[in-house]
C-alpha atoms as a PDB file:
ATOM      1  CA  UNK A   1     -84.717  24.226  22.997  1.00  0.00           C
ATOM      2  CA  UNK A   2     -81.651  22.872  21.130  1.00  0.00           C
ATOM      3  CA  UNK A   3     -78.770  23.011  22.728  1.00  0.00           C
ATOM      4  CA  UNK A   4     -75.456  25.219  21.849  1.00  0.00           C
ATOM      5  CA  UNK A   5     -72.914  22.873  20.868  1.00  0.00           C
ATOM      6  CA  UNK A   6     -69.041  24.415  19.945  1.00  0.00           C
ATOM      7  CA  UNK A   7     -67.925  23.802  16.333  1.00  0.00           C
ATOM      8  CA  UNK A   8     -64.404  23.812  17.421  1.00  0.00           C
ATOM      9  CA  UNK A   9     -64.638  21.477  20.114  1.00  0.00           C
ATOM     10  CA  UNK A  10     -66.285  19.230  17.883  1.00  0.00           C
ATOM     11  CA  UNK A  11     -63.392  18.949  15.864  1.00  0.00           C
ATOM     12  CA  UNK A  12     -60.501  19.071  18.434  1.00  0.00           C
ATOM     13  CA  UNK A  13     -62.265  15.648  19.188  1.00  0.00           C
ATOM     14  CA  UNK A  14     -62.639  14.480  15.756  1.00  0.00           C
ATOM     15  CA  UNK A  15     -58.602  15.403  15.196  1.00  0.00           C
ATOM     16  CA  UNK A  16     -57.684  13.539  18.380  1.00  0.00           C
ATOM     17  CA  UNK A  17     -59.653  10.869  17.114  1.00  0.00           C
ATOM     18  CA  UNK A  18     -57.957  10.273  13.798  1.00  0.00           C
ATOM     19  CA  UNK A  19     -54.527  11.397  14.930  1.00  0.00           C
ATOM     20  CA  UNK A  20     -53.576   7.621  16.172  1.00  0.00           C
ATOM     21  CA  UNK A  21     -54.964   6.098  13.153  1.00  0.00           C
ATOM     22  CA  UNK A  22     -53.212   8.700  10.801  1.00  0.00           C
ATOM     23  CA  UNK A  23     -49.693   8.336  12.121  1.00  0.00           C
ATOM     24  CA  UNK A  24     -49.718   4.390  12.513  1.00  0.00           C
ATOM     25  CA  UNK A  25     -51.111   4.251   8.798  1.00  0.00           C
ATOM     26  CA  UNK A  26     -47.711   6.456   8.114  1.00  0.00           C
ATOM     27  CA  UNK A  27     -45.304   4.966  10.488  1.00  0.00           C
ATOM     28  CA  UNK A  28     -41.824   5.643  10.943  1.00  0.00           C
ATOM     29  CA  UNK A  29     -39.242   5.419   7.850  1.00  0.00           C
ATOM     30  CA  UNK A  30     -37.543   2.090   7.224  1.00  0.00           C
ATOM     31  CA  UNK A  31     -33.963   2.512   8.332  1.00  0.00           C
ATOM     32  CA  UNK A  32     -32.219   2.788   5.286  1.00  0.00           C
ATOM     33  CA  UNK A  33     -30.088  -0.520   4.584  1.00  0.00           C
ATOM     34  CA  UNK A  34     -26.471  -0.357   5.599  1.00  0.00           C
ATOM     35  CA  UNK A  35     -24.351  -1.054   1.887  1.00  0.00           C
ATOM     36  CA  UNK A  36     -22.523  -4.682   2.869  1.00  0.00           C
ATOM     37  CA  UNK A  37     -18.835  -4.250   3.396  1.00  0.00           C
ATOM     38  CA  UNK A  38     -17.068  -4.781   0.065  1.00  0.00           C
ATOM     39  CA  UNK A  39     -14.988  -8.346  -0.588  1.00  0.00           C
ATOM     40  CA  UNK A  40     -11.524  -7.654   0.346  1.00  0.00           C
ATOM     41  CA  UNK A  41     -10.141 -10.270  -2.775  1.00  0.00           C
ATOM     42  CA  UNK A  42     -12.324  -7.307  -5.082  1.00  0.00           C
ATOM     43  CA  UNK A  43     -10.423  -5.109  -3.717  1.00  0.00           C
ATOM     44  CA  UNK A  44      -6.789  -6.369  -3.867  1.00  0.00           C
ATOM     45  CA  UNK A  45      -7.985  -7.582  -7.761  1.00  0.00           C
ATOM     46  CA  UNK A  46      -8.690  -4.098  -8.331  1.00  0.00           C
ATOM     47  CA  UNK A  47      -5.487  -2.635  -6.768  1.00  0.00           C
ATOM     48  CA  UNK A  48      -3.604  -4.663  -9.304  1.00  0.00           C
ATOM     49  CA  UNK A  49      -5.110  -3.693 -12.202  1.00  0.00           C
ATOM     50  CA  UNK A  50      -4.711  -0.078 -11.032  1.00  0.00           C
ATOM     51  CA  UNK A  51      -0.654  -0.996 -10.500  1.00  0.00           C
ATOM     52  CA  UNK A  52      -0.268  -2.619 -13.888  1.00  0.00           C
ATOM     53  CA  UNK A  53      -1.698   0.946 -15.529  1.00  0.00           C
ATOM     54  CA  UNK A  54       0.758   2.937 -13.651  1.00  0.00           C
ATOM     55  CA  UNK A  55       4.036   4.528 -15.758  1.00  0.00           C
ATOM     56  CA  UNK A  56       5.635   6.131 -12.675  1.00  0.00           C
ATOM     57  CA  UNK A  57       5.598   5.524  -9.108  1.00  0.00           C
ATOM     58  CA  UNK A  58       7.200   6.990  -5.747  1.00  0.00           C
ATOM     59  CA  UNK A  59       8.641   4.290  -3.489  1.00  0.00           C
ATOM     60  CA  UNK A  60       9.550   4.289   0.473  1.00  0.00           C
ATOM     61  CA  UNK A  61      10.930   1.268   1.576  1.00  0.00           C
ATOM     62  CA  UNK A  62      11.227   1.269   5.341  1.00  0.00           C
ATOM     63  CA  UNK A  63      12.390  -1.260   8.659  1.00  0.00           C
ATOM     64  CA  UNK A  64      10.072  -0.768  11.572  1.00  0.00           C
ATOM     65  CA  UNK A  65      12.346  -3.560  13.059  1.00  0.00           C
ATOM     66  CA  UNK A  66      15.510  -5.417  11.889  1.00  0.00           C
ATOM     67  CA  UNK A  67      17.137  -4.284   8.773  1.00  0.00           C
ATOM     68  CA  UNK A  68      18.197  -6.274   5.216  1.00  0.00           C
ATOM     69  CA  UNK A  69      21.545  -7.801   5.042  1.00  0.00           C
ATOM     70  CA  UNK A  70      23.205  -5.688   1.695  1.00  0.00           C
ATOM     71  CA  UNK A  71      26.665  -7.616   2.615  1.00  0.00           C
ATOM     72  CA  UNK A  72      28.313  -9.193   5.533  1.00  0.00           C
ATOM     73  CA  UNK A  73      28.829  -6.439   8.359  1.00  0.00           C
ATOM     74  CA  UNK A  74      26.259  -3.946   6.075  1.00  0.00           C
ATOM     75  CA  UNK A  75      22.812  -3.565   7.103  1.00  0.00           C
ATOM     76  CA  UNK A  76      20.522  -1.363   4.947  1.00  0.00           C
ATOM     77  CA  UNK A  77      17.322   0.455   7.293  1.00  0.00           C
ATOM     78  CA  UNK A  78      15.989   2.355   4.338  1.00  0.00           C
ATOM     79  CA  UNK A  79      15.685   2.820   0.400  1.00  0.00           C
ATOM     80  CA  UNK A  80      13.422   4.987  -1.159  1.00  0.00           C
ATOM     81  CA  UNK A  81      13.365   6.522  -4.689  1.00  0.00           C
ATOM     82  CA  UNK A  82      11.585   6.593  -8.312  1.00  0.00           C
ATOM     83  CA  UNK A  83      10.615   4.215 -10.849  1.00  0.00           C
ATOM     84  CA  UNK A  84       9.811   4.765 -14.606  1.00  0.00           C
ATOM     85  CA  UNK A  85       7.773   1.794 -14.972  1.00  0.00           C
ATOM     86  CA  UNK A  86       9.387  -0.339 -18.018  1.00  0.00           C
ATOM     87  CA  UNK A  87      12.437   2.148 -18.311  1.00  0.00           C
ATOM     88  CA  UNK A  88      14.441   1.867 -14.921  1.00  0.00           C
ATOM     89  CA  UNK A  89      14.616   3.407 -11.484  1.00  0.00           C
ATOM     90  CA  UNK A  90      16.596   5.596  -8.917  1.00  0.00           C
ATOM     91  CA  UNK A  91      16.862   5.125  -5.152  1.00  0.00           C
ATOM     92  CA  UNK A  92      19.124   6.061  -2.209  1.00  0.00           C
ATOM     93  CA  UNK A  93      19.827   3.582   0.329  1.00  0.00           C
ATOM     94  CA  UNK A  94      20.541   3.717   3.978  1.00  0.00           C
ATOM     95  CA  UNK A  95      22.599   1.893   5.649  1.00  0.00           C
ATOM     96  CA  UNK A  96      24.777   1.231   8.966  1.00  0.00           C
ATOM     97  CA  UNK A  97      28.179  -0.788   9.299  1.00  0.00           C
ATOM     98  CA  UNK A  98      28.617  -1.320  12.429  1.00  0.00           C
ATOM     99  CA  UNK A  99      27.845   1.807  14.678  1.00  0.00           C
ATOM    100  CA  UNK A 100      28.468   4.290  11.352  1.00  0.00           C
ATOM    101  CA  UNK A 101      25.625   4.929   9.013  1.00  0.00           C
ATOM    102  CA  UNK A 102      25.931   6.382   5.677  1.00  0.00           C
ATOM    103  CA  UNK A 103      23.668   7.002   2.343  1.00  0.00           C
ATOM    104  CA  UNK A 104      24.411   5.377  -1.081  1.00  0.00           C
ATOM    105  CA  UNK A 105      22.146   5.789  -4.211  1.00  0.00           C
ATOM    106  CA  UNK A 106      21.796   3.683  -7.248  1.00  0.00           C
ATOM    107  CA  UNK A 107      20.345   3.995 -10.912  1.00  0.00           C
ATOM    108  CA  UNK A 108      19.215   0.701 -12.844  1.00  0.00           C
ATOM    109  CA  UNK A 109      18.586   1.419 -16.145  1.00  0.00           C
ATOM    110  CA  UNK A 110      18.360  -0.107 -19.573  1.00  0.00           C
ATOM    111  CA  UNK A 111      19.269  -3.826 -17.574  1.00  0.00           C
ATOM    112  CA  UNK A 112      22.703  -1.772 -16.660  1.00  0.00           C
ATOM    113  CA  UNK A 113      22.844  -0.742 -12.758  1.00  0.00           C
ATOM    114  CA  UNK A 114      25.000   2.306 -11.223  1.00  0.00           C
ATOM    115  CA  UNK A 115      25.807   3.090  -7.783  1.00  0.00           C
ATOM    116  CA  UNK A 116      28.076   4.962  -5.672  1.00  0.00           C
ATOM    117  CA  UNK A 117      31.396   3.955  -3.732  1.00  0.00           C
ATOM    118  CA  UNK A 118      30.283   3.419  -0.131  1.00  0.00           C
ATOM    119  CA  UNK A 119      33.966   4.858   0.549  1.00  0.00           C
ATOM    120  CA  UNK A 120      34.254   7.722  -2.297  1.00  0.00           C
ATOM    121  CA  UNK A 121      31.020   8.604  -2.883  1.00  0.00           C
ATOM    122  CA  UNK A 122      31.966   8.396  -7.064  1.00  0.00           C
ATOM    123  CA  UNK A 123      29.225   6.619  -9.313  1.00  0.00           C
ATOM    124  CA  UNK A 124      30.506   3.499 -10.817  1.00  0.00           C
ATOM    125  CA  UNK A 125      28.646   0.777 -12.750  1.00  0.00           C
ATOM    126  CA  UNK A 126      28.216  -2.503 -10.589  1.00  0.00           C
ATOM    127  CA  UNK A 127      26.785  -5.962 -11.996  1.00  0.00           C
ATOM    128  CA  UNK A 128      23.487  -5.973 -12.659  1.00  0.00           C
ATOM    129  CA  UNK A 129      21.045  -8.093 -10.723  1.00  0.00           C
ATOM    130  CA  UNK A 130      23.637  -7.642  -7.318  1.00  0.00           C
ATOM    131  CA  UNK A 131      21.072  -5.350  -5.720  1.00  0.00           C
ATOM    132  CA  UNK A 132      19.186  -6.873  -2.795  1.00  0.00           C
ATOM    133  CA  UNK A 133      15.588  -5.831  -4.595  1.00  0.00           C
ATOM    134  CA  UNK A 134      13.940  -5.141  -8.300  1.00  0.00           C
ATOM    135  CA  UNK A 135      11.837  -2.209  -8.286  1.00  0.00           C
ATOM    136  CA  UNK A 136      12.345  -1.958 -12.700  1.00  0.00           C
ATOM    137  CA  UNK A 137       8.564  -3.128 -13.184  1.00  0.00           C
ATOM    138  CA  UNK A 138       6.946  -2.329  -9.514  1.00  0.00           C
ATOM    139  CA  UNK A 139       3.660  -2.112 -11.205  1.00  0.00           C
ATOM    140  CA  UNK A 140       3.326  -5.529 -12.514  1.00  0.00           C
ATOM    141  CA  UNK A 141       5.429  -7.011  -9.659  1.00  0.00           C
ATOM    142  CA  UNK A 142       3.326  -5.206  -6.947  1.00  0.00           C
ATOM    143  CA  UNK A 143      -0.210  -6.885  -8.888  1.00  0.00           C
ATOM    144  CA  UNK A 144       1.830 -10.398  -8.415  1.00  0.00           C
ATOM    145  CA  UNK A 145       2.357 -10.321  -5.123  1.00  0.00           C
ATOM    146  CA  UNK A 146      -1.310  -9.028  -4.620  1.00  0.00           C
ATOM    147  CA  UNK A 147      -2.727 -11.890  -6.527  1.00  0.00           C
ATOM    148  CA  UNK A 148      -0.840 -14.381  -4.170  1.00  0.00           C
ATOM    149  CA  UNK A 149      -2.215 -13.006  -1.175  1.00  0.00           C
ATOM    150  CA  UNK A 150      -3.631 -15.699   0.884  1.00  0.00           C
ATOM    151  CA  UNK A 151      -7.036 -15.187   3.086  1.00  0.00           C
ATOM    152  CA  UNK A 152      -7.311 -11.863   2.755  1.00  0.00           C
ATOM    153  CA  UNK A 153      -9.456 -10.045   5.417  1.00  0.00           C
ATOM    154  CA  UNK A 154     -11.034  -7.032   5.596  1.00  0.00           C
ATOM    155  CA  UNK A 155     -10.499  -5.085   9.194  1.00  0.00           C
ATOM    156  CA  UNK A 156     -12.214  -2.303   8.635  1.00  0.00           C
ATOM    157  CA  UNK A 157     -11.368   1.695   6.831  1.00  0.00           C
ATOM    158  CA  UNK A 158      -8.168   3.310   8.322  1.00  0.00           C
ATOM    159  CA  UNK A 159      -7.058   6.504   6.978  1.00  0.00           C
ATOM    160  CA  UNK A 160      -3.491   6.916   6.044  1.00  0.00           C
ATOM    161  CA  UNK A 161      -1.331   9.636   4.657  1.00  0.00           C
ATOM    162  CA  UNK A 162      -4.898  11.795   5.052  1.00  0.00           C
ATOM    163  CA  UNK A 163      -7.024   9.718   2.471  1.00  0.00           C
ATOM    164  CA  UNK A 164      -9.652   7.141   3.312  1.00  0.00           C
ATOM    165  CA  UNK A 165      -8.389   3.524   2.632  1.00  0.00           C
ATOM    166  CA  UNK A 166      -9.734   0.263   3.062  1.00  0.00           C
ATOM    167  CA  UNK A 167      -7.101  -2.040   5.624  1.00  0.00           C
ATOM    168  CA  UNK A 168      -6.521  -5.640   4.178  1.00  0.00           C
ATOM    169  CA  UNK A 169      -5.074  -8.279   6.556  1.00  0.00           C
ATOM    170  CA  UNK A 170      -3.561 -11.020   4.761  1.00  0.00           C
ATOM    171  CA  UNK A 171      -0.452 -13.184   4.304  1.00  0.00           C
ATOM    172  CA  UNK A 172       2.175 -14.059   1.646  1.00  0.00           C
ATOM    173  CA  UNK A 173       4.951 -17.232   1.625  1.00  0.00           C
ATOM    174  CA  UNK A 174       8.535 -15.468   0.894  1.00  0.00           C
ATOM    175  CA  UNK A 175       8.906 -16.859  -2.700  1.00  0.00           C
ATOM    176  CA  UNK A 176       5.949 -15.053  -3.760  1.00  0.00           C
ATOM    177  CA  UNK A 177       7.798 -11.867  -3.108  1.00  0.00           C
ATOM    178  CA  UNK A 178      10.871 -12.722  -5.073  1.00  0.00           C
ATOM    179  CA  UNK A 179      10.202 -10.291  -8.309  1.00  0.00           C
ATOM    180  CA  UNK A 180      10.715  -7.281  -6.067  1.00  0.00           C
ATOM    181  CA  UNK A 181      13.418  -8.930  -3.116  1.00  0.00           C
ATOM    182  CA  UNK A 182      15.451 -11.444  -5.823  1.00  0.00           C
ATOM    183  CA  UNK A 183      17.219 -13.018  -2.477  1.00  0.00           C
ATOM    184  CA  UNK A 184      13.696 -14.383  -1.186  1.00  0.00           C
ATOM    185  CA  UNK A 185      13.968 -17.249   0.777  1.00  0.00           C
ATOM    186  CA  UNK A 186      11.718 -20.390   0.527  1.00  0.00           C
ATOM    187  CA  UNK A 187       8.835 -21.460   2.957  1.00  0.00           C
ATOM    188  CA  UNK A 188       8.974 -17.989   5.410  1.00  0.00           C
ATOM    189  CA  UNK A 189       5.220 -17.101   5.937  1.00  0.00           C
ATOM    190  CA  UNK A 190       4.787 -12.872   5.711  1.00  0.00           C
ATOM    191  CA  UNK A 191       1.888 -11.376   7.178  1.00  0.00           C
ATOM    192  CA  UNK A 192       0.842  -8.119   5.363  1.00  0.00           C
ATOM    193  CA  UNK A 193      -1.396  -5.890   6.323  1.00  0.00           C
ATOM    194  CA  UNK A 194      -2.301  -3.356   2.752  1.00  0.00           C
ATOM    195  CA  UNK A 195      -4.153  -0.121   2.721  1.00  0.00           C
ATOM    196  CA  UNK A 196      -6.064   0.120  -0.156  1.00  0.00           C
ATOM    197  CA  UNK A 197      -7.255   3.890  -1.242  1.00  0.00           C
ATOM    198  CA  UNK A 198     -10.959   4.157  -0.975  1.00  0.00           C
ATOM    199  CA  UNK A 199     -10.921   6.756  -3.706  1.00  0.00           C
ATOM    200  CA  UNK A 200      -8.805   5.578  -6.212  1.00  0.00           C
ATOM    201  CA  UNK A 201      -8.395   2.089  -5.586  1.00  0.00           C
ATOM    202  CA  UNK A 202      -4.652   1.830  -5.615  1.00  0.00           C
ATOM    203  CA  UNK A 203      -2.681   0.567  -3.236  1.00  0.00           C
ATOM    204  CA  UNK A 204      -1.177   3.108  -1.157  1.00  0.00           C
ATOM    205  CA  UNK A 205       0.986   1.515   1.706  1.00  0.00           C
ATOM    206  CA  UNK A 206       1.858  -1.669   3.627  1.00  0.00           C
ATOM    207  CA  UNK A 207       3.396  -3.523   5.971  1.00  0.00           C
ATOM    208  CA  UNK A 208       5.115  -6.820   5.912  1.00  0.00           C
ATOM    209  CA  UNK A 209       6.092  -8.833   9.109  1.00  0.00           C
ATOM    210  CA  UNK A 210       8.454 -11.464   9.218  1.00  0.00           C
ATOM    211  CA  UNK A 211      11.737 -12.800   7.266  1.00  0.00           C
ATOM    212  CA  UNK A 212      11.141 -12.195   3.894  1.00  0.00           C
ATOM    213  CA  UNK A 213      15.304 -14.009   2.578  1.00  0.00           C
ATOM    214  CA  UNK A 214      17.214 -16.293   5.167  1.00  0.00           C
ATOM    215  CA  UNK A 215      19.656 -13.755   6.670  1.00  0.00           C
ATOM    216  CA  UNK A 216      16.692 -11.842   8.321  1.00  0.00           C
ATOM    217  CA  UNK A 217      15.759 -11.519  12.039  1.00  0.00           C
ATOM    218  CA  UNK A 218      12.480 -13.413  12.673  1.00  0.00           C
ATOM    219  CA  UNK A 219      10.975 -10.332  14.380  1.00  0.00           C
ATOM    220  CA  UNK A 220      11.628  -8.347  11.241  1.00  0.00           C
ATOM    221  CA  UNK A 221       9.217  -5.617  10.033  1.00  0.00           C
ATOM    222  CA  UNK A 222       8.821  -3.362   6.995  1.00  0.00           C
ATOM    223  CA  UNK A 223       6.693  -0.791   5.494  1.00  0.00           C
ATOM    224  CA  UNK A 224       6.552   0.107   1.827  1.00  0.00           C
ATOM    225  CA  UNK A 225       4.907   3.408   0.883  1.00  0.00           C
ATOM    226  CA  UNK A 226       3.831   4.787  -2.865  1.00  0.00           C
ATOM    227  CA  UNK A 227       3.242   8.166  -3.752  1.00  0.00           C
ATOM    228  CA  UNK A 228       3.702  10.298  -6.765  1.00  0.00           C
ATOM    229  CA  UNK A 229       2.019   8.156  -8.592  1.00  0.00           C
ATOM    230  CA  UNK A 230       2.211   8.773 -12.213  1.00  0.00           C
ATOM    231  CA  UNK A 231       4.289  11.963 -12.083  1.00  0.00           C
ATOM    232  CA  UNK A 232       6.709  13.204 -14.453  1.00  0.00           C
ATOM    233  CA  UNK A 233       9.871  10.942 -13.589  1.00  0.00           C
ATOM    234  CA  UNK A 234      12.836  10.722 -16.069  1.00  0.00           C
ATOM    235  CA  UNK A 235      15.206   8.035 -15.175  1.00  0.00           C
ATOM    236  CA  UNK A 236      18.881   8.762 -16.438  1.00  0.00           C
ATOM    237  CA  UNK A 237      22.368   7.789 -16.804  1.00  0.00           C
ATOM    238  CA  UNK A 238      24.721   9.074 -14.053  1.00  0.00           C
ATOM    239  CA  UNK A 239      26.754  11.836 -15.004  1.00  0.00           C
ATOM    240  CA  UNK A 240      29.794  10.893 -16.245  1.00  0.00           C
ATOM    241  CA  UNK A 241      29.154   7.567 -17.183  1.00  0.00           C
ATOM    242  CA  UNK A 242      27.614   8.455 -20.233  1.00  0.00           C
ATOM    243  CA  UNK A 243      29.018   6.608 -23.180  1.00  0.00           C
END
């Protein structure tokens, strides 16, 4: 008599058989490969070509510590304001004498610069070139100063101002710096530290430690921020001063 054998049983053990040999043949998926981390020199190269296209730029000048000598006794903390790249710029400064502080603003424009009466507050046109820094052609002057960037090192992505950006460690001697601070000293080594967008590729802030021109405190820090950048900026003449 033949014996009763179970179809389904038969092939429960045939499955279990073959499972083993199935799954090693298919394996688990190769990790995908993590991109490298991208050359911190590309990126600062980039930065400055982005900066020479701009036309208009938002600036914020800041002192995280120590200040910039304006004139014996006058210390500015702060200047922020506009540039129309090629045209001129505006900016307010602030600044302490002593244990007073008080706001002045300035227009440069057409190689003539204006700026108020610390004491009267009236606009009056001042000798061009006597402001402690050039912010007429940021663009180009910005792409300088990244070009002269020395060891430049990548530390990692750090977002700022809520947009991904890339954080560049690097370091700058003083008279590399002079198109934007005329006053530069020689021979002062500035560490920067530069956050460049991920997005966009432009540089979006930064931070510069140590004397940048010889009246500075060696503990000195400052942070430069740009926004707006190429928005509608029109750069003109104090009112009246018109000629």
């Amino acid at each position: 008599m033949t014996p009763f054998r179970c179809p389904g049983a038969a092939l429960g053990i045939l499955a279990a058989s073959f499972l083993p040999l199935v799954l090693a043949a298919c394996g688990t998926p190769p990790a995908p490969t993590p991109e490298p981390p991208p050359n911190p020199r590309v990126l600062l190269d980039r930065a400055a070509e982005r900066l020479v296209a701009l036309r208009t730029v938002a600036f914020d000048l800041q002192h995280q510590e120590g200040s910039t000598q304006l004139f014996p006794g006058v210390e500015m903390t702060r200047a922020f304001g506009e540039t129309e790249i090629g045209k001129g710029f505006r900016f307010t400064v602030e600044a302490r004498l002593g244990s007073s502080y008080f706001e002045t603003h300035a227009v440069v424009l057409d190689e003539r610069t204006y700026m108020t009466n610390f004491l009267t507050g009236s606009w009056e046109e001042v000798a061009h070139g006597s402001l402690p820094f050039n912010f007429s052609n940021v663009g180009q002057s910005l792409a300088d100063v990244l070009e002269n960037v020395r060891d430049p090192d990548l530390l990692g992505e750090e977002p700022i101002d809520g947009k991904d950006a890339y954080r560049i460690r690097g370091s700058s001697w003083s008279e590399d710096l002079r198109v934007l601070v005329p006053n530069a000293g020689d021979g002062h080594d500035v560490v920067m530290e530069l956050w460049v967008d991920r997005d966009t590729g432009a540089l979006a802030y930064a931070t510069l430690t140590g004397p940048l021109v010889d009246t500075d405190a060696p503990e000195v820090v400052r942070t430069l921020a740009l926004t707006g950048l190429d928005q509608p900026v029109e750069i003109a003449i104090p009112p009246g001063l018109e000629q």
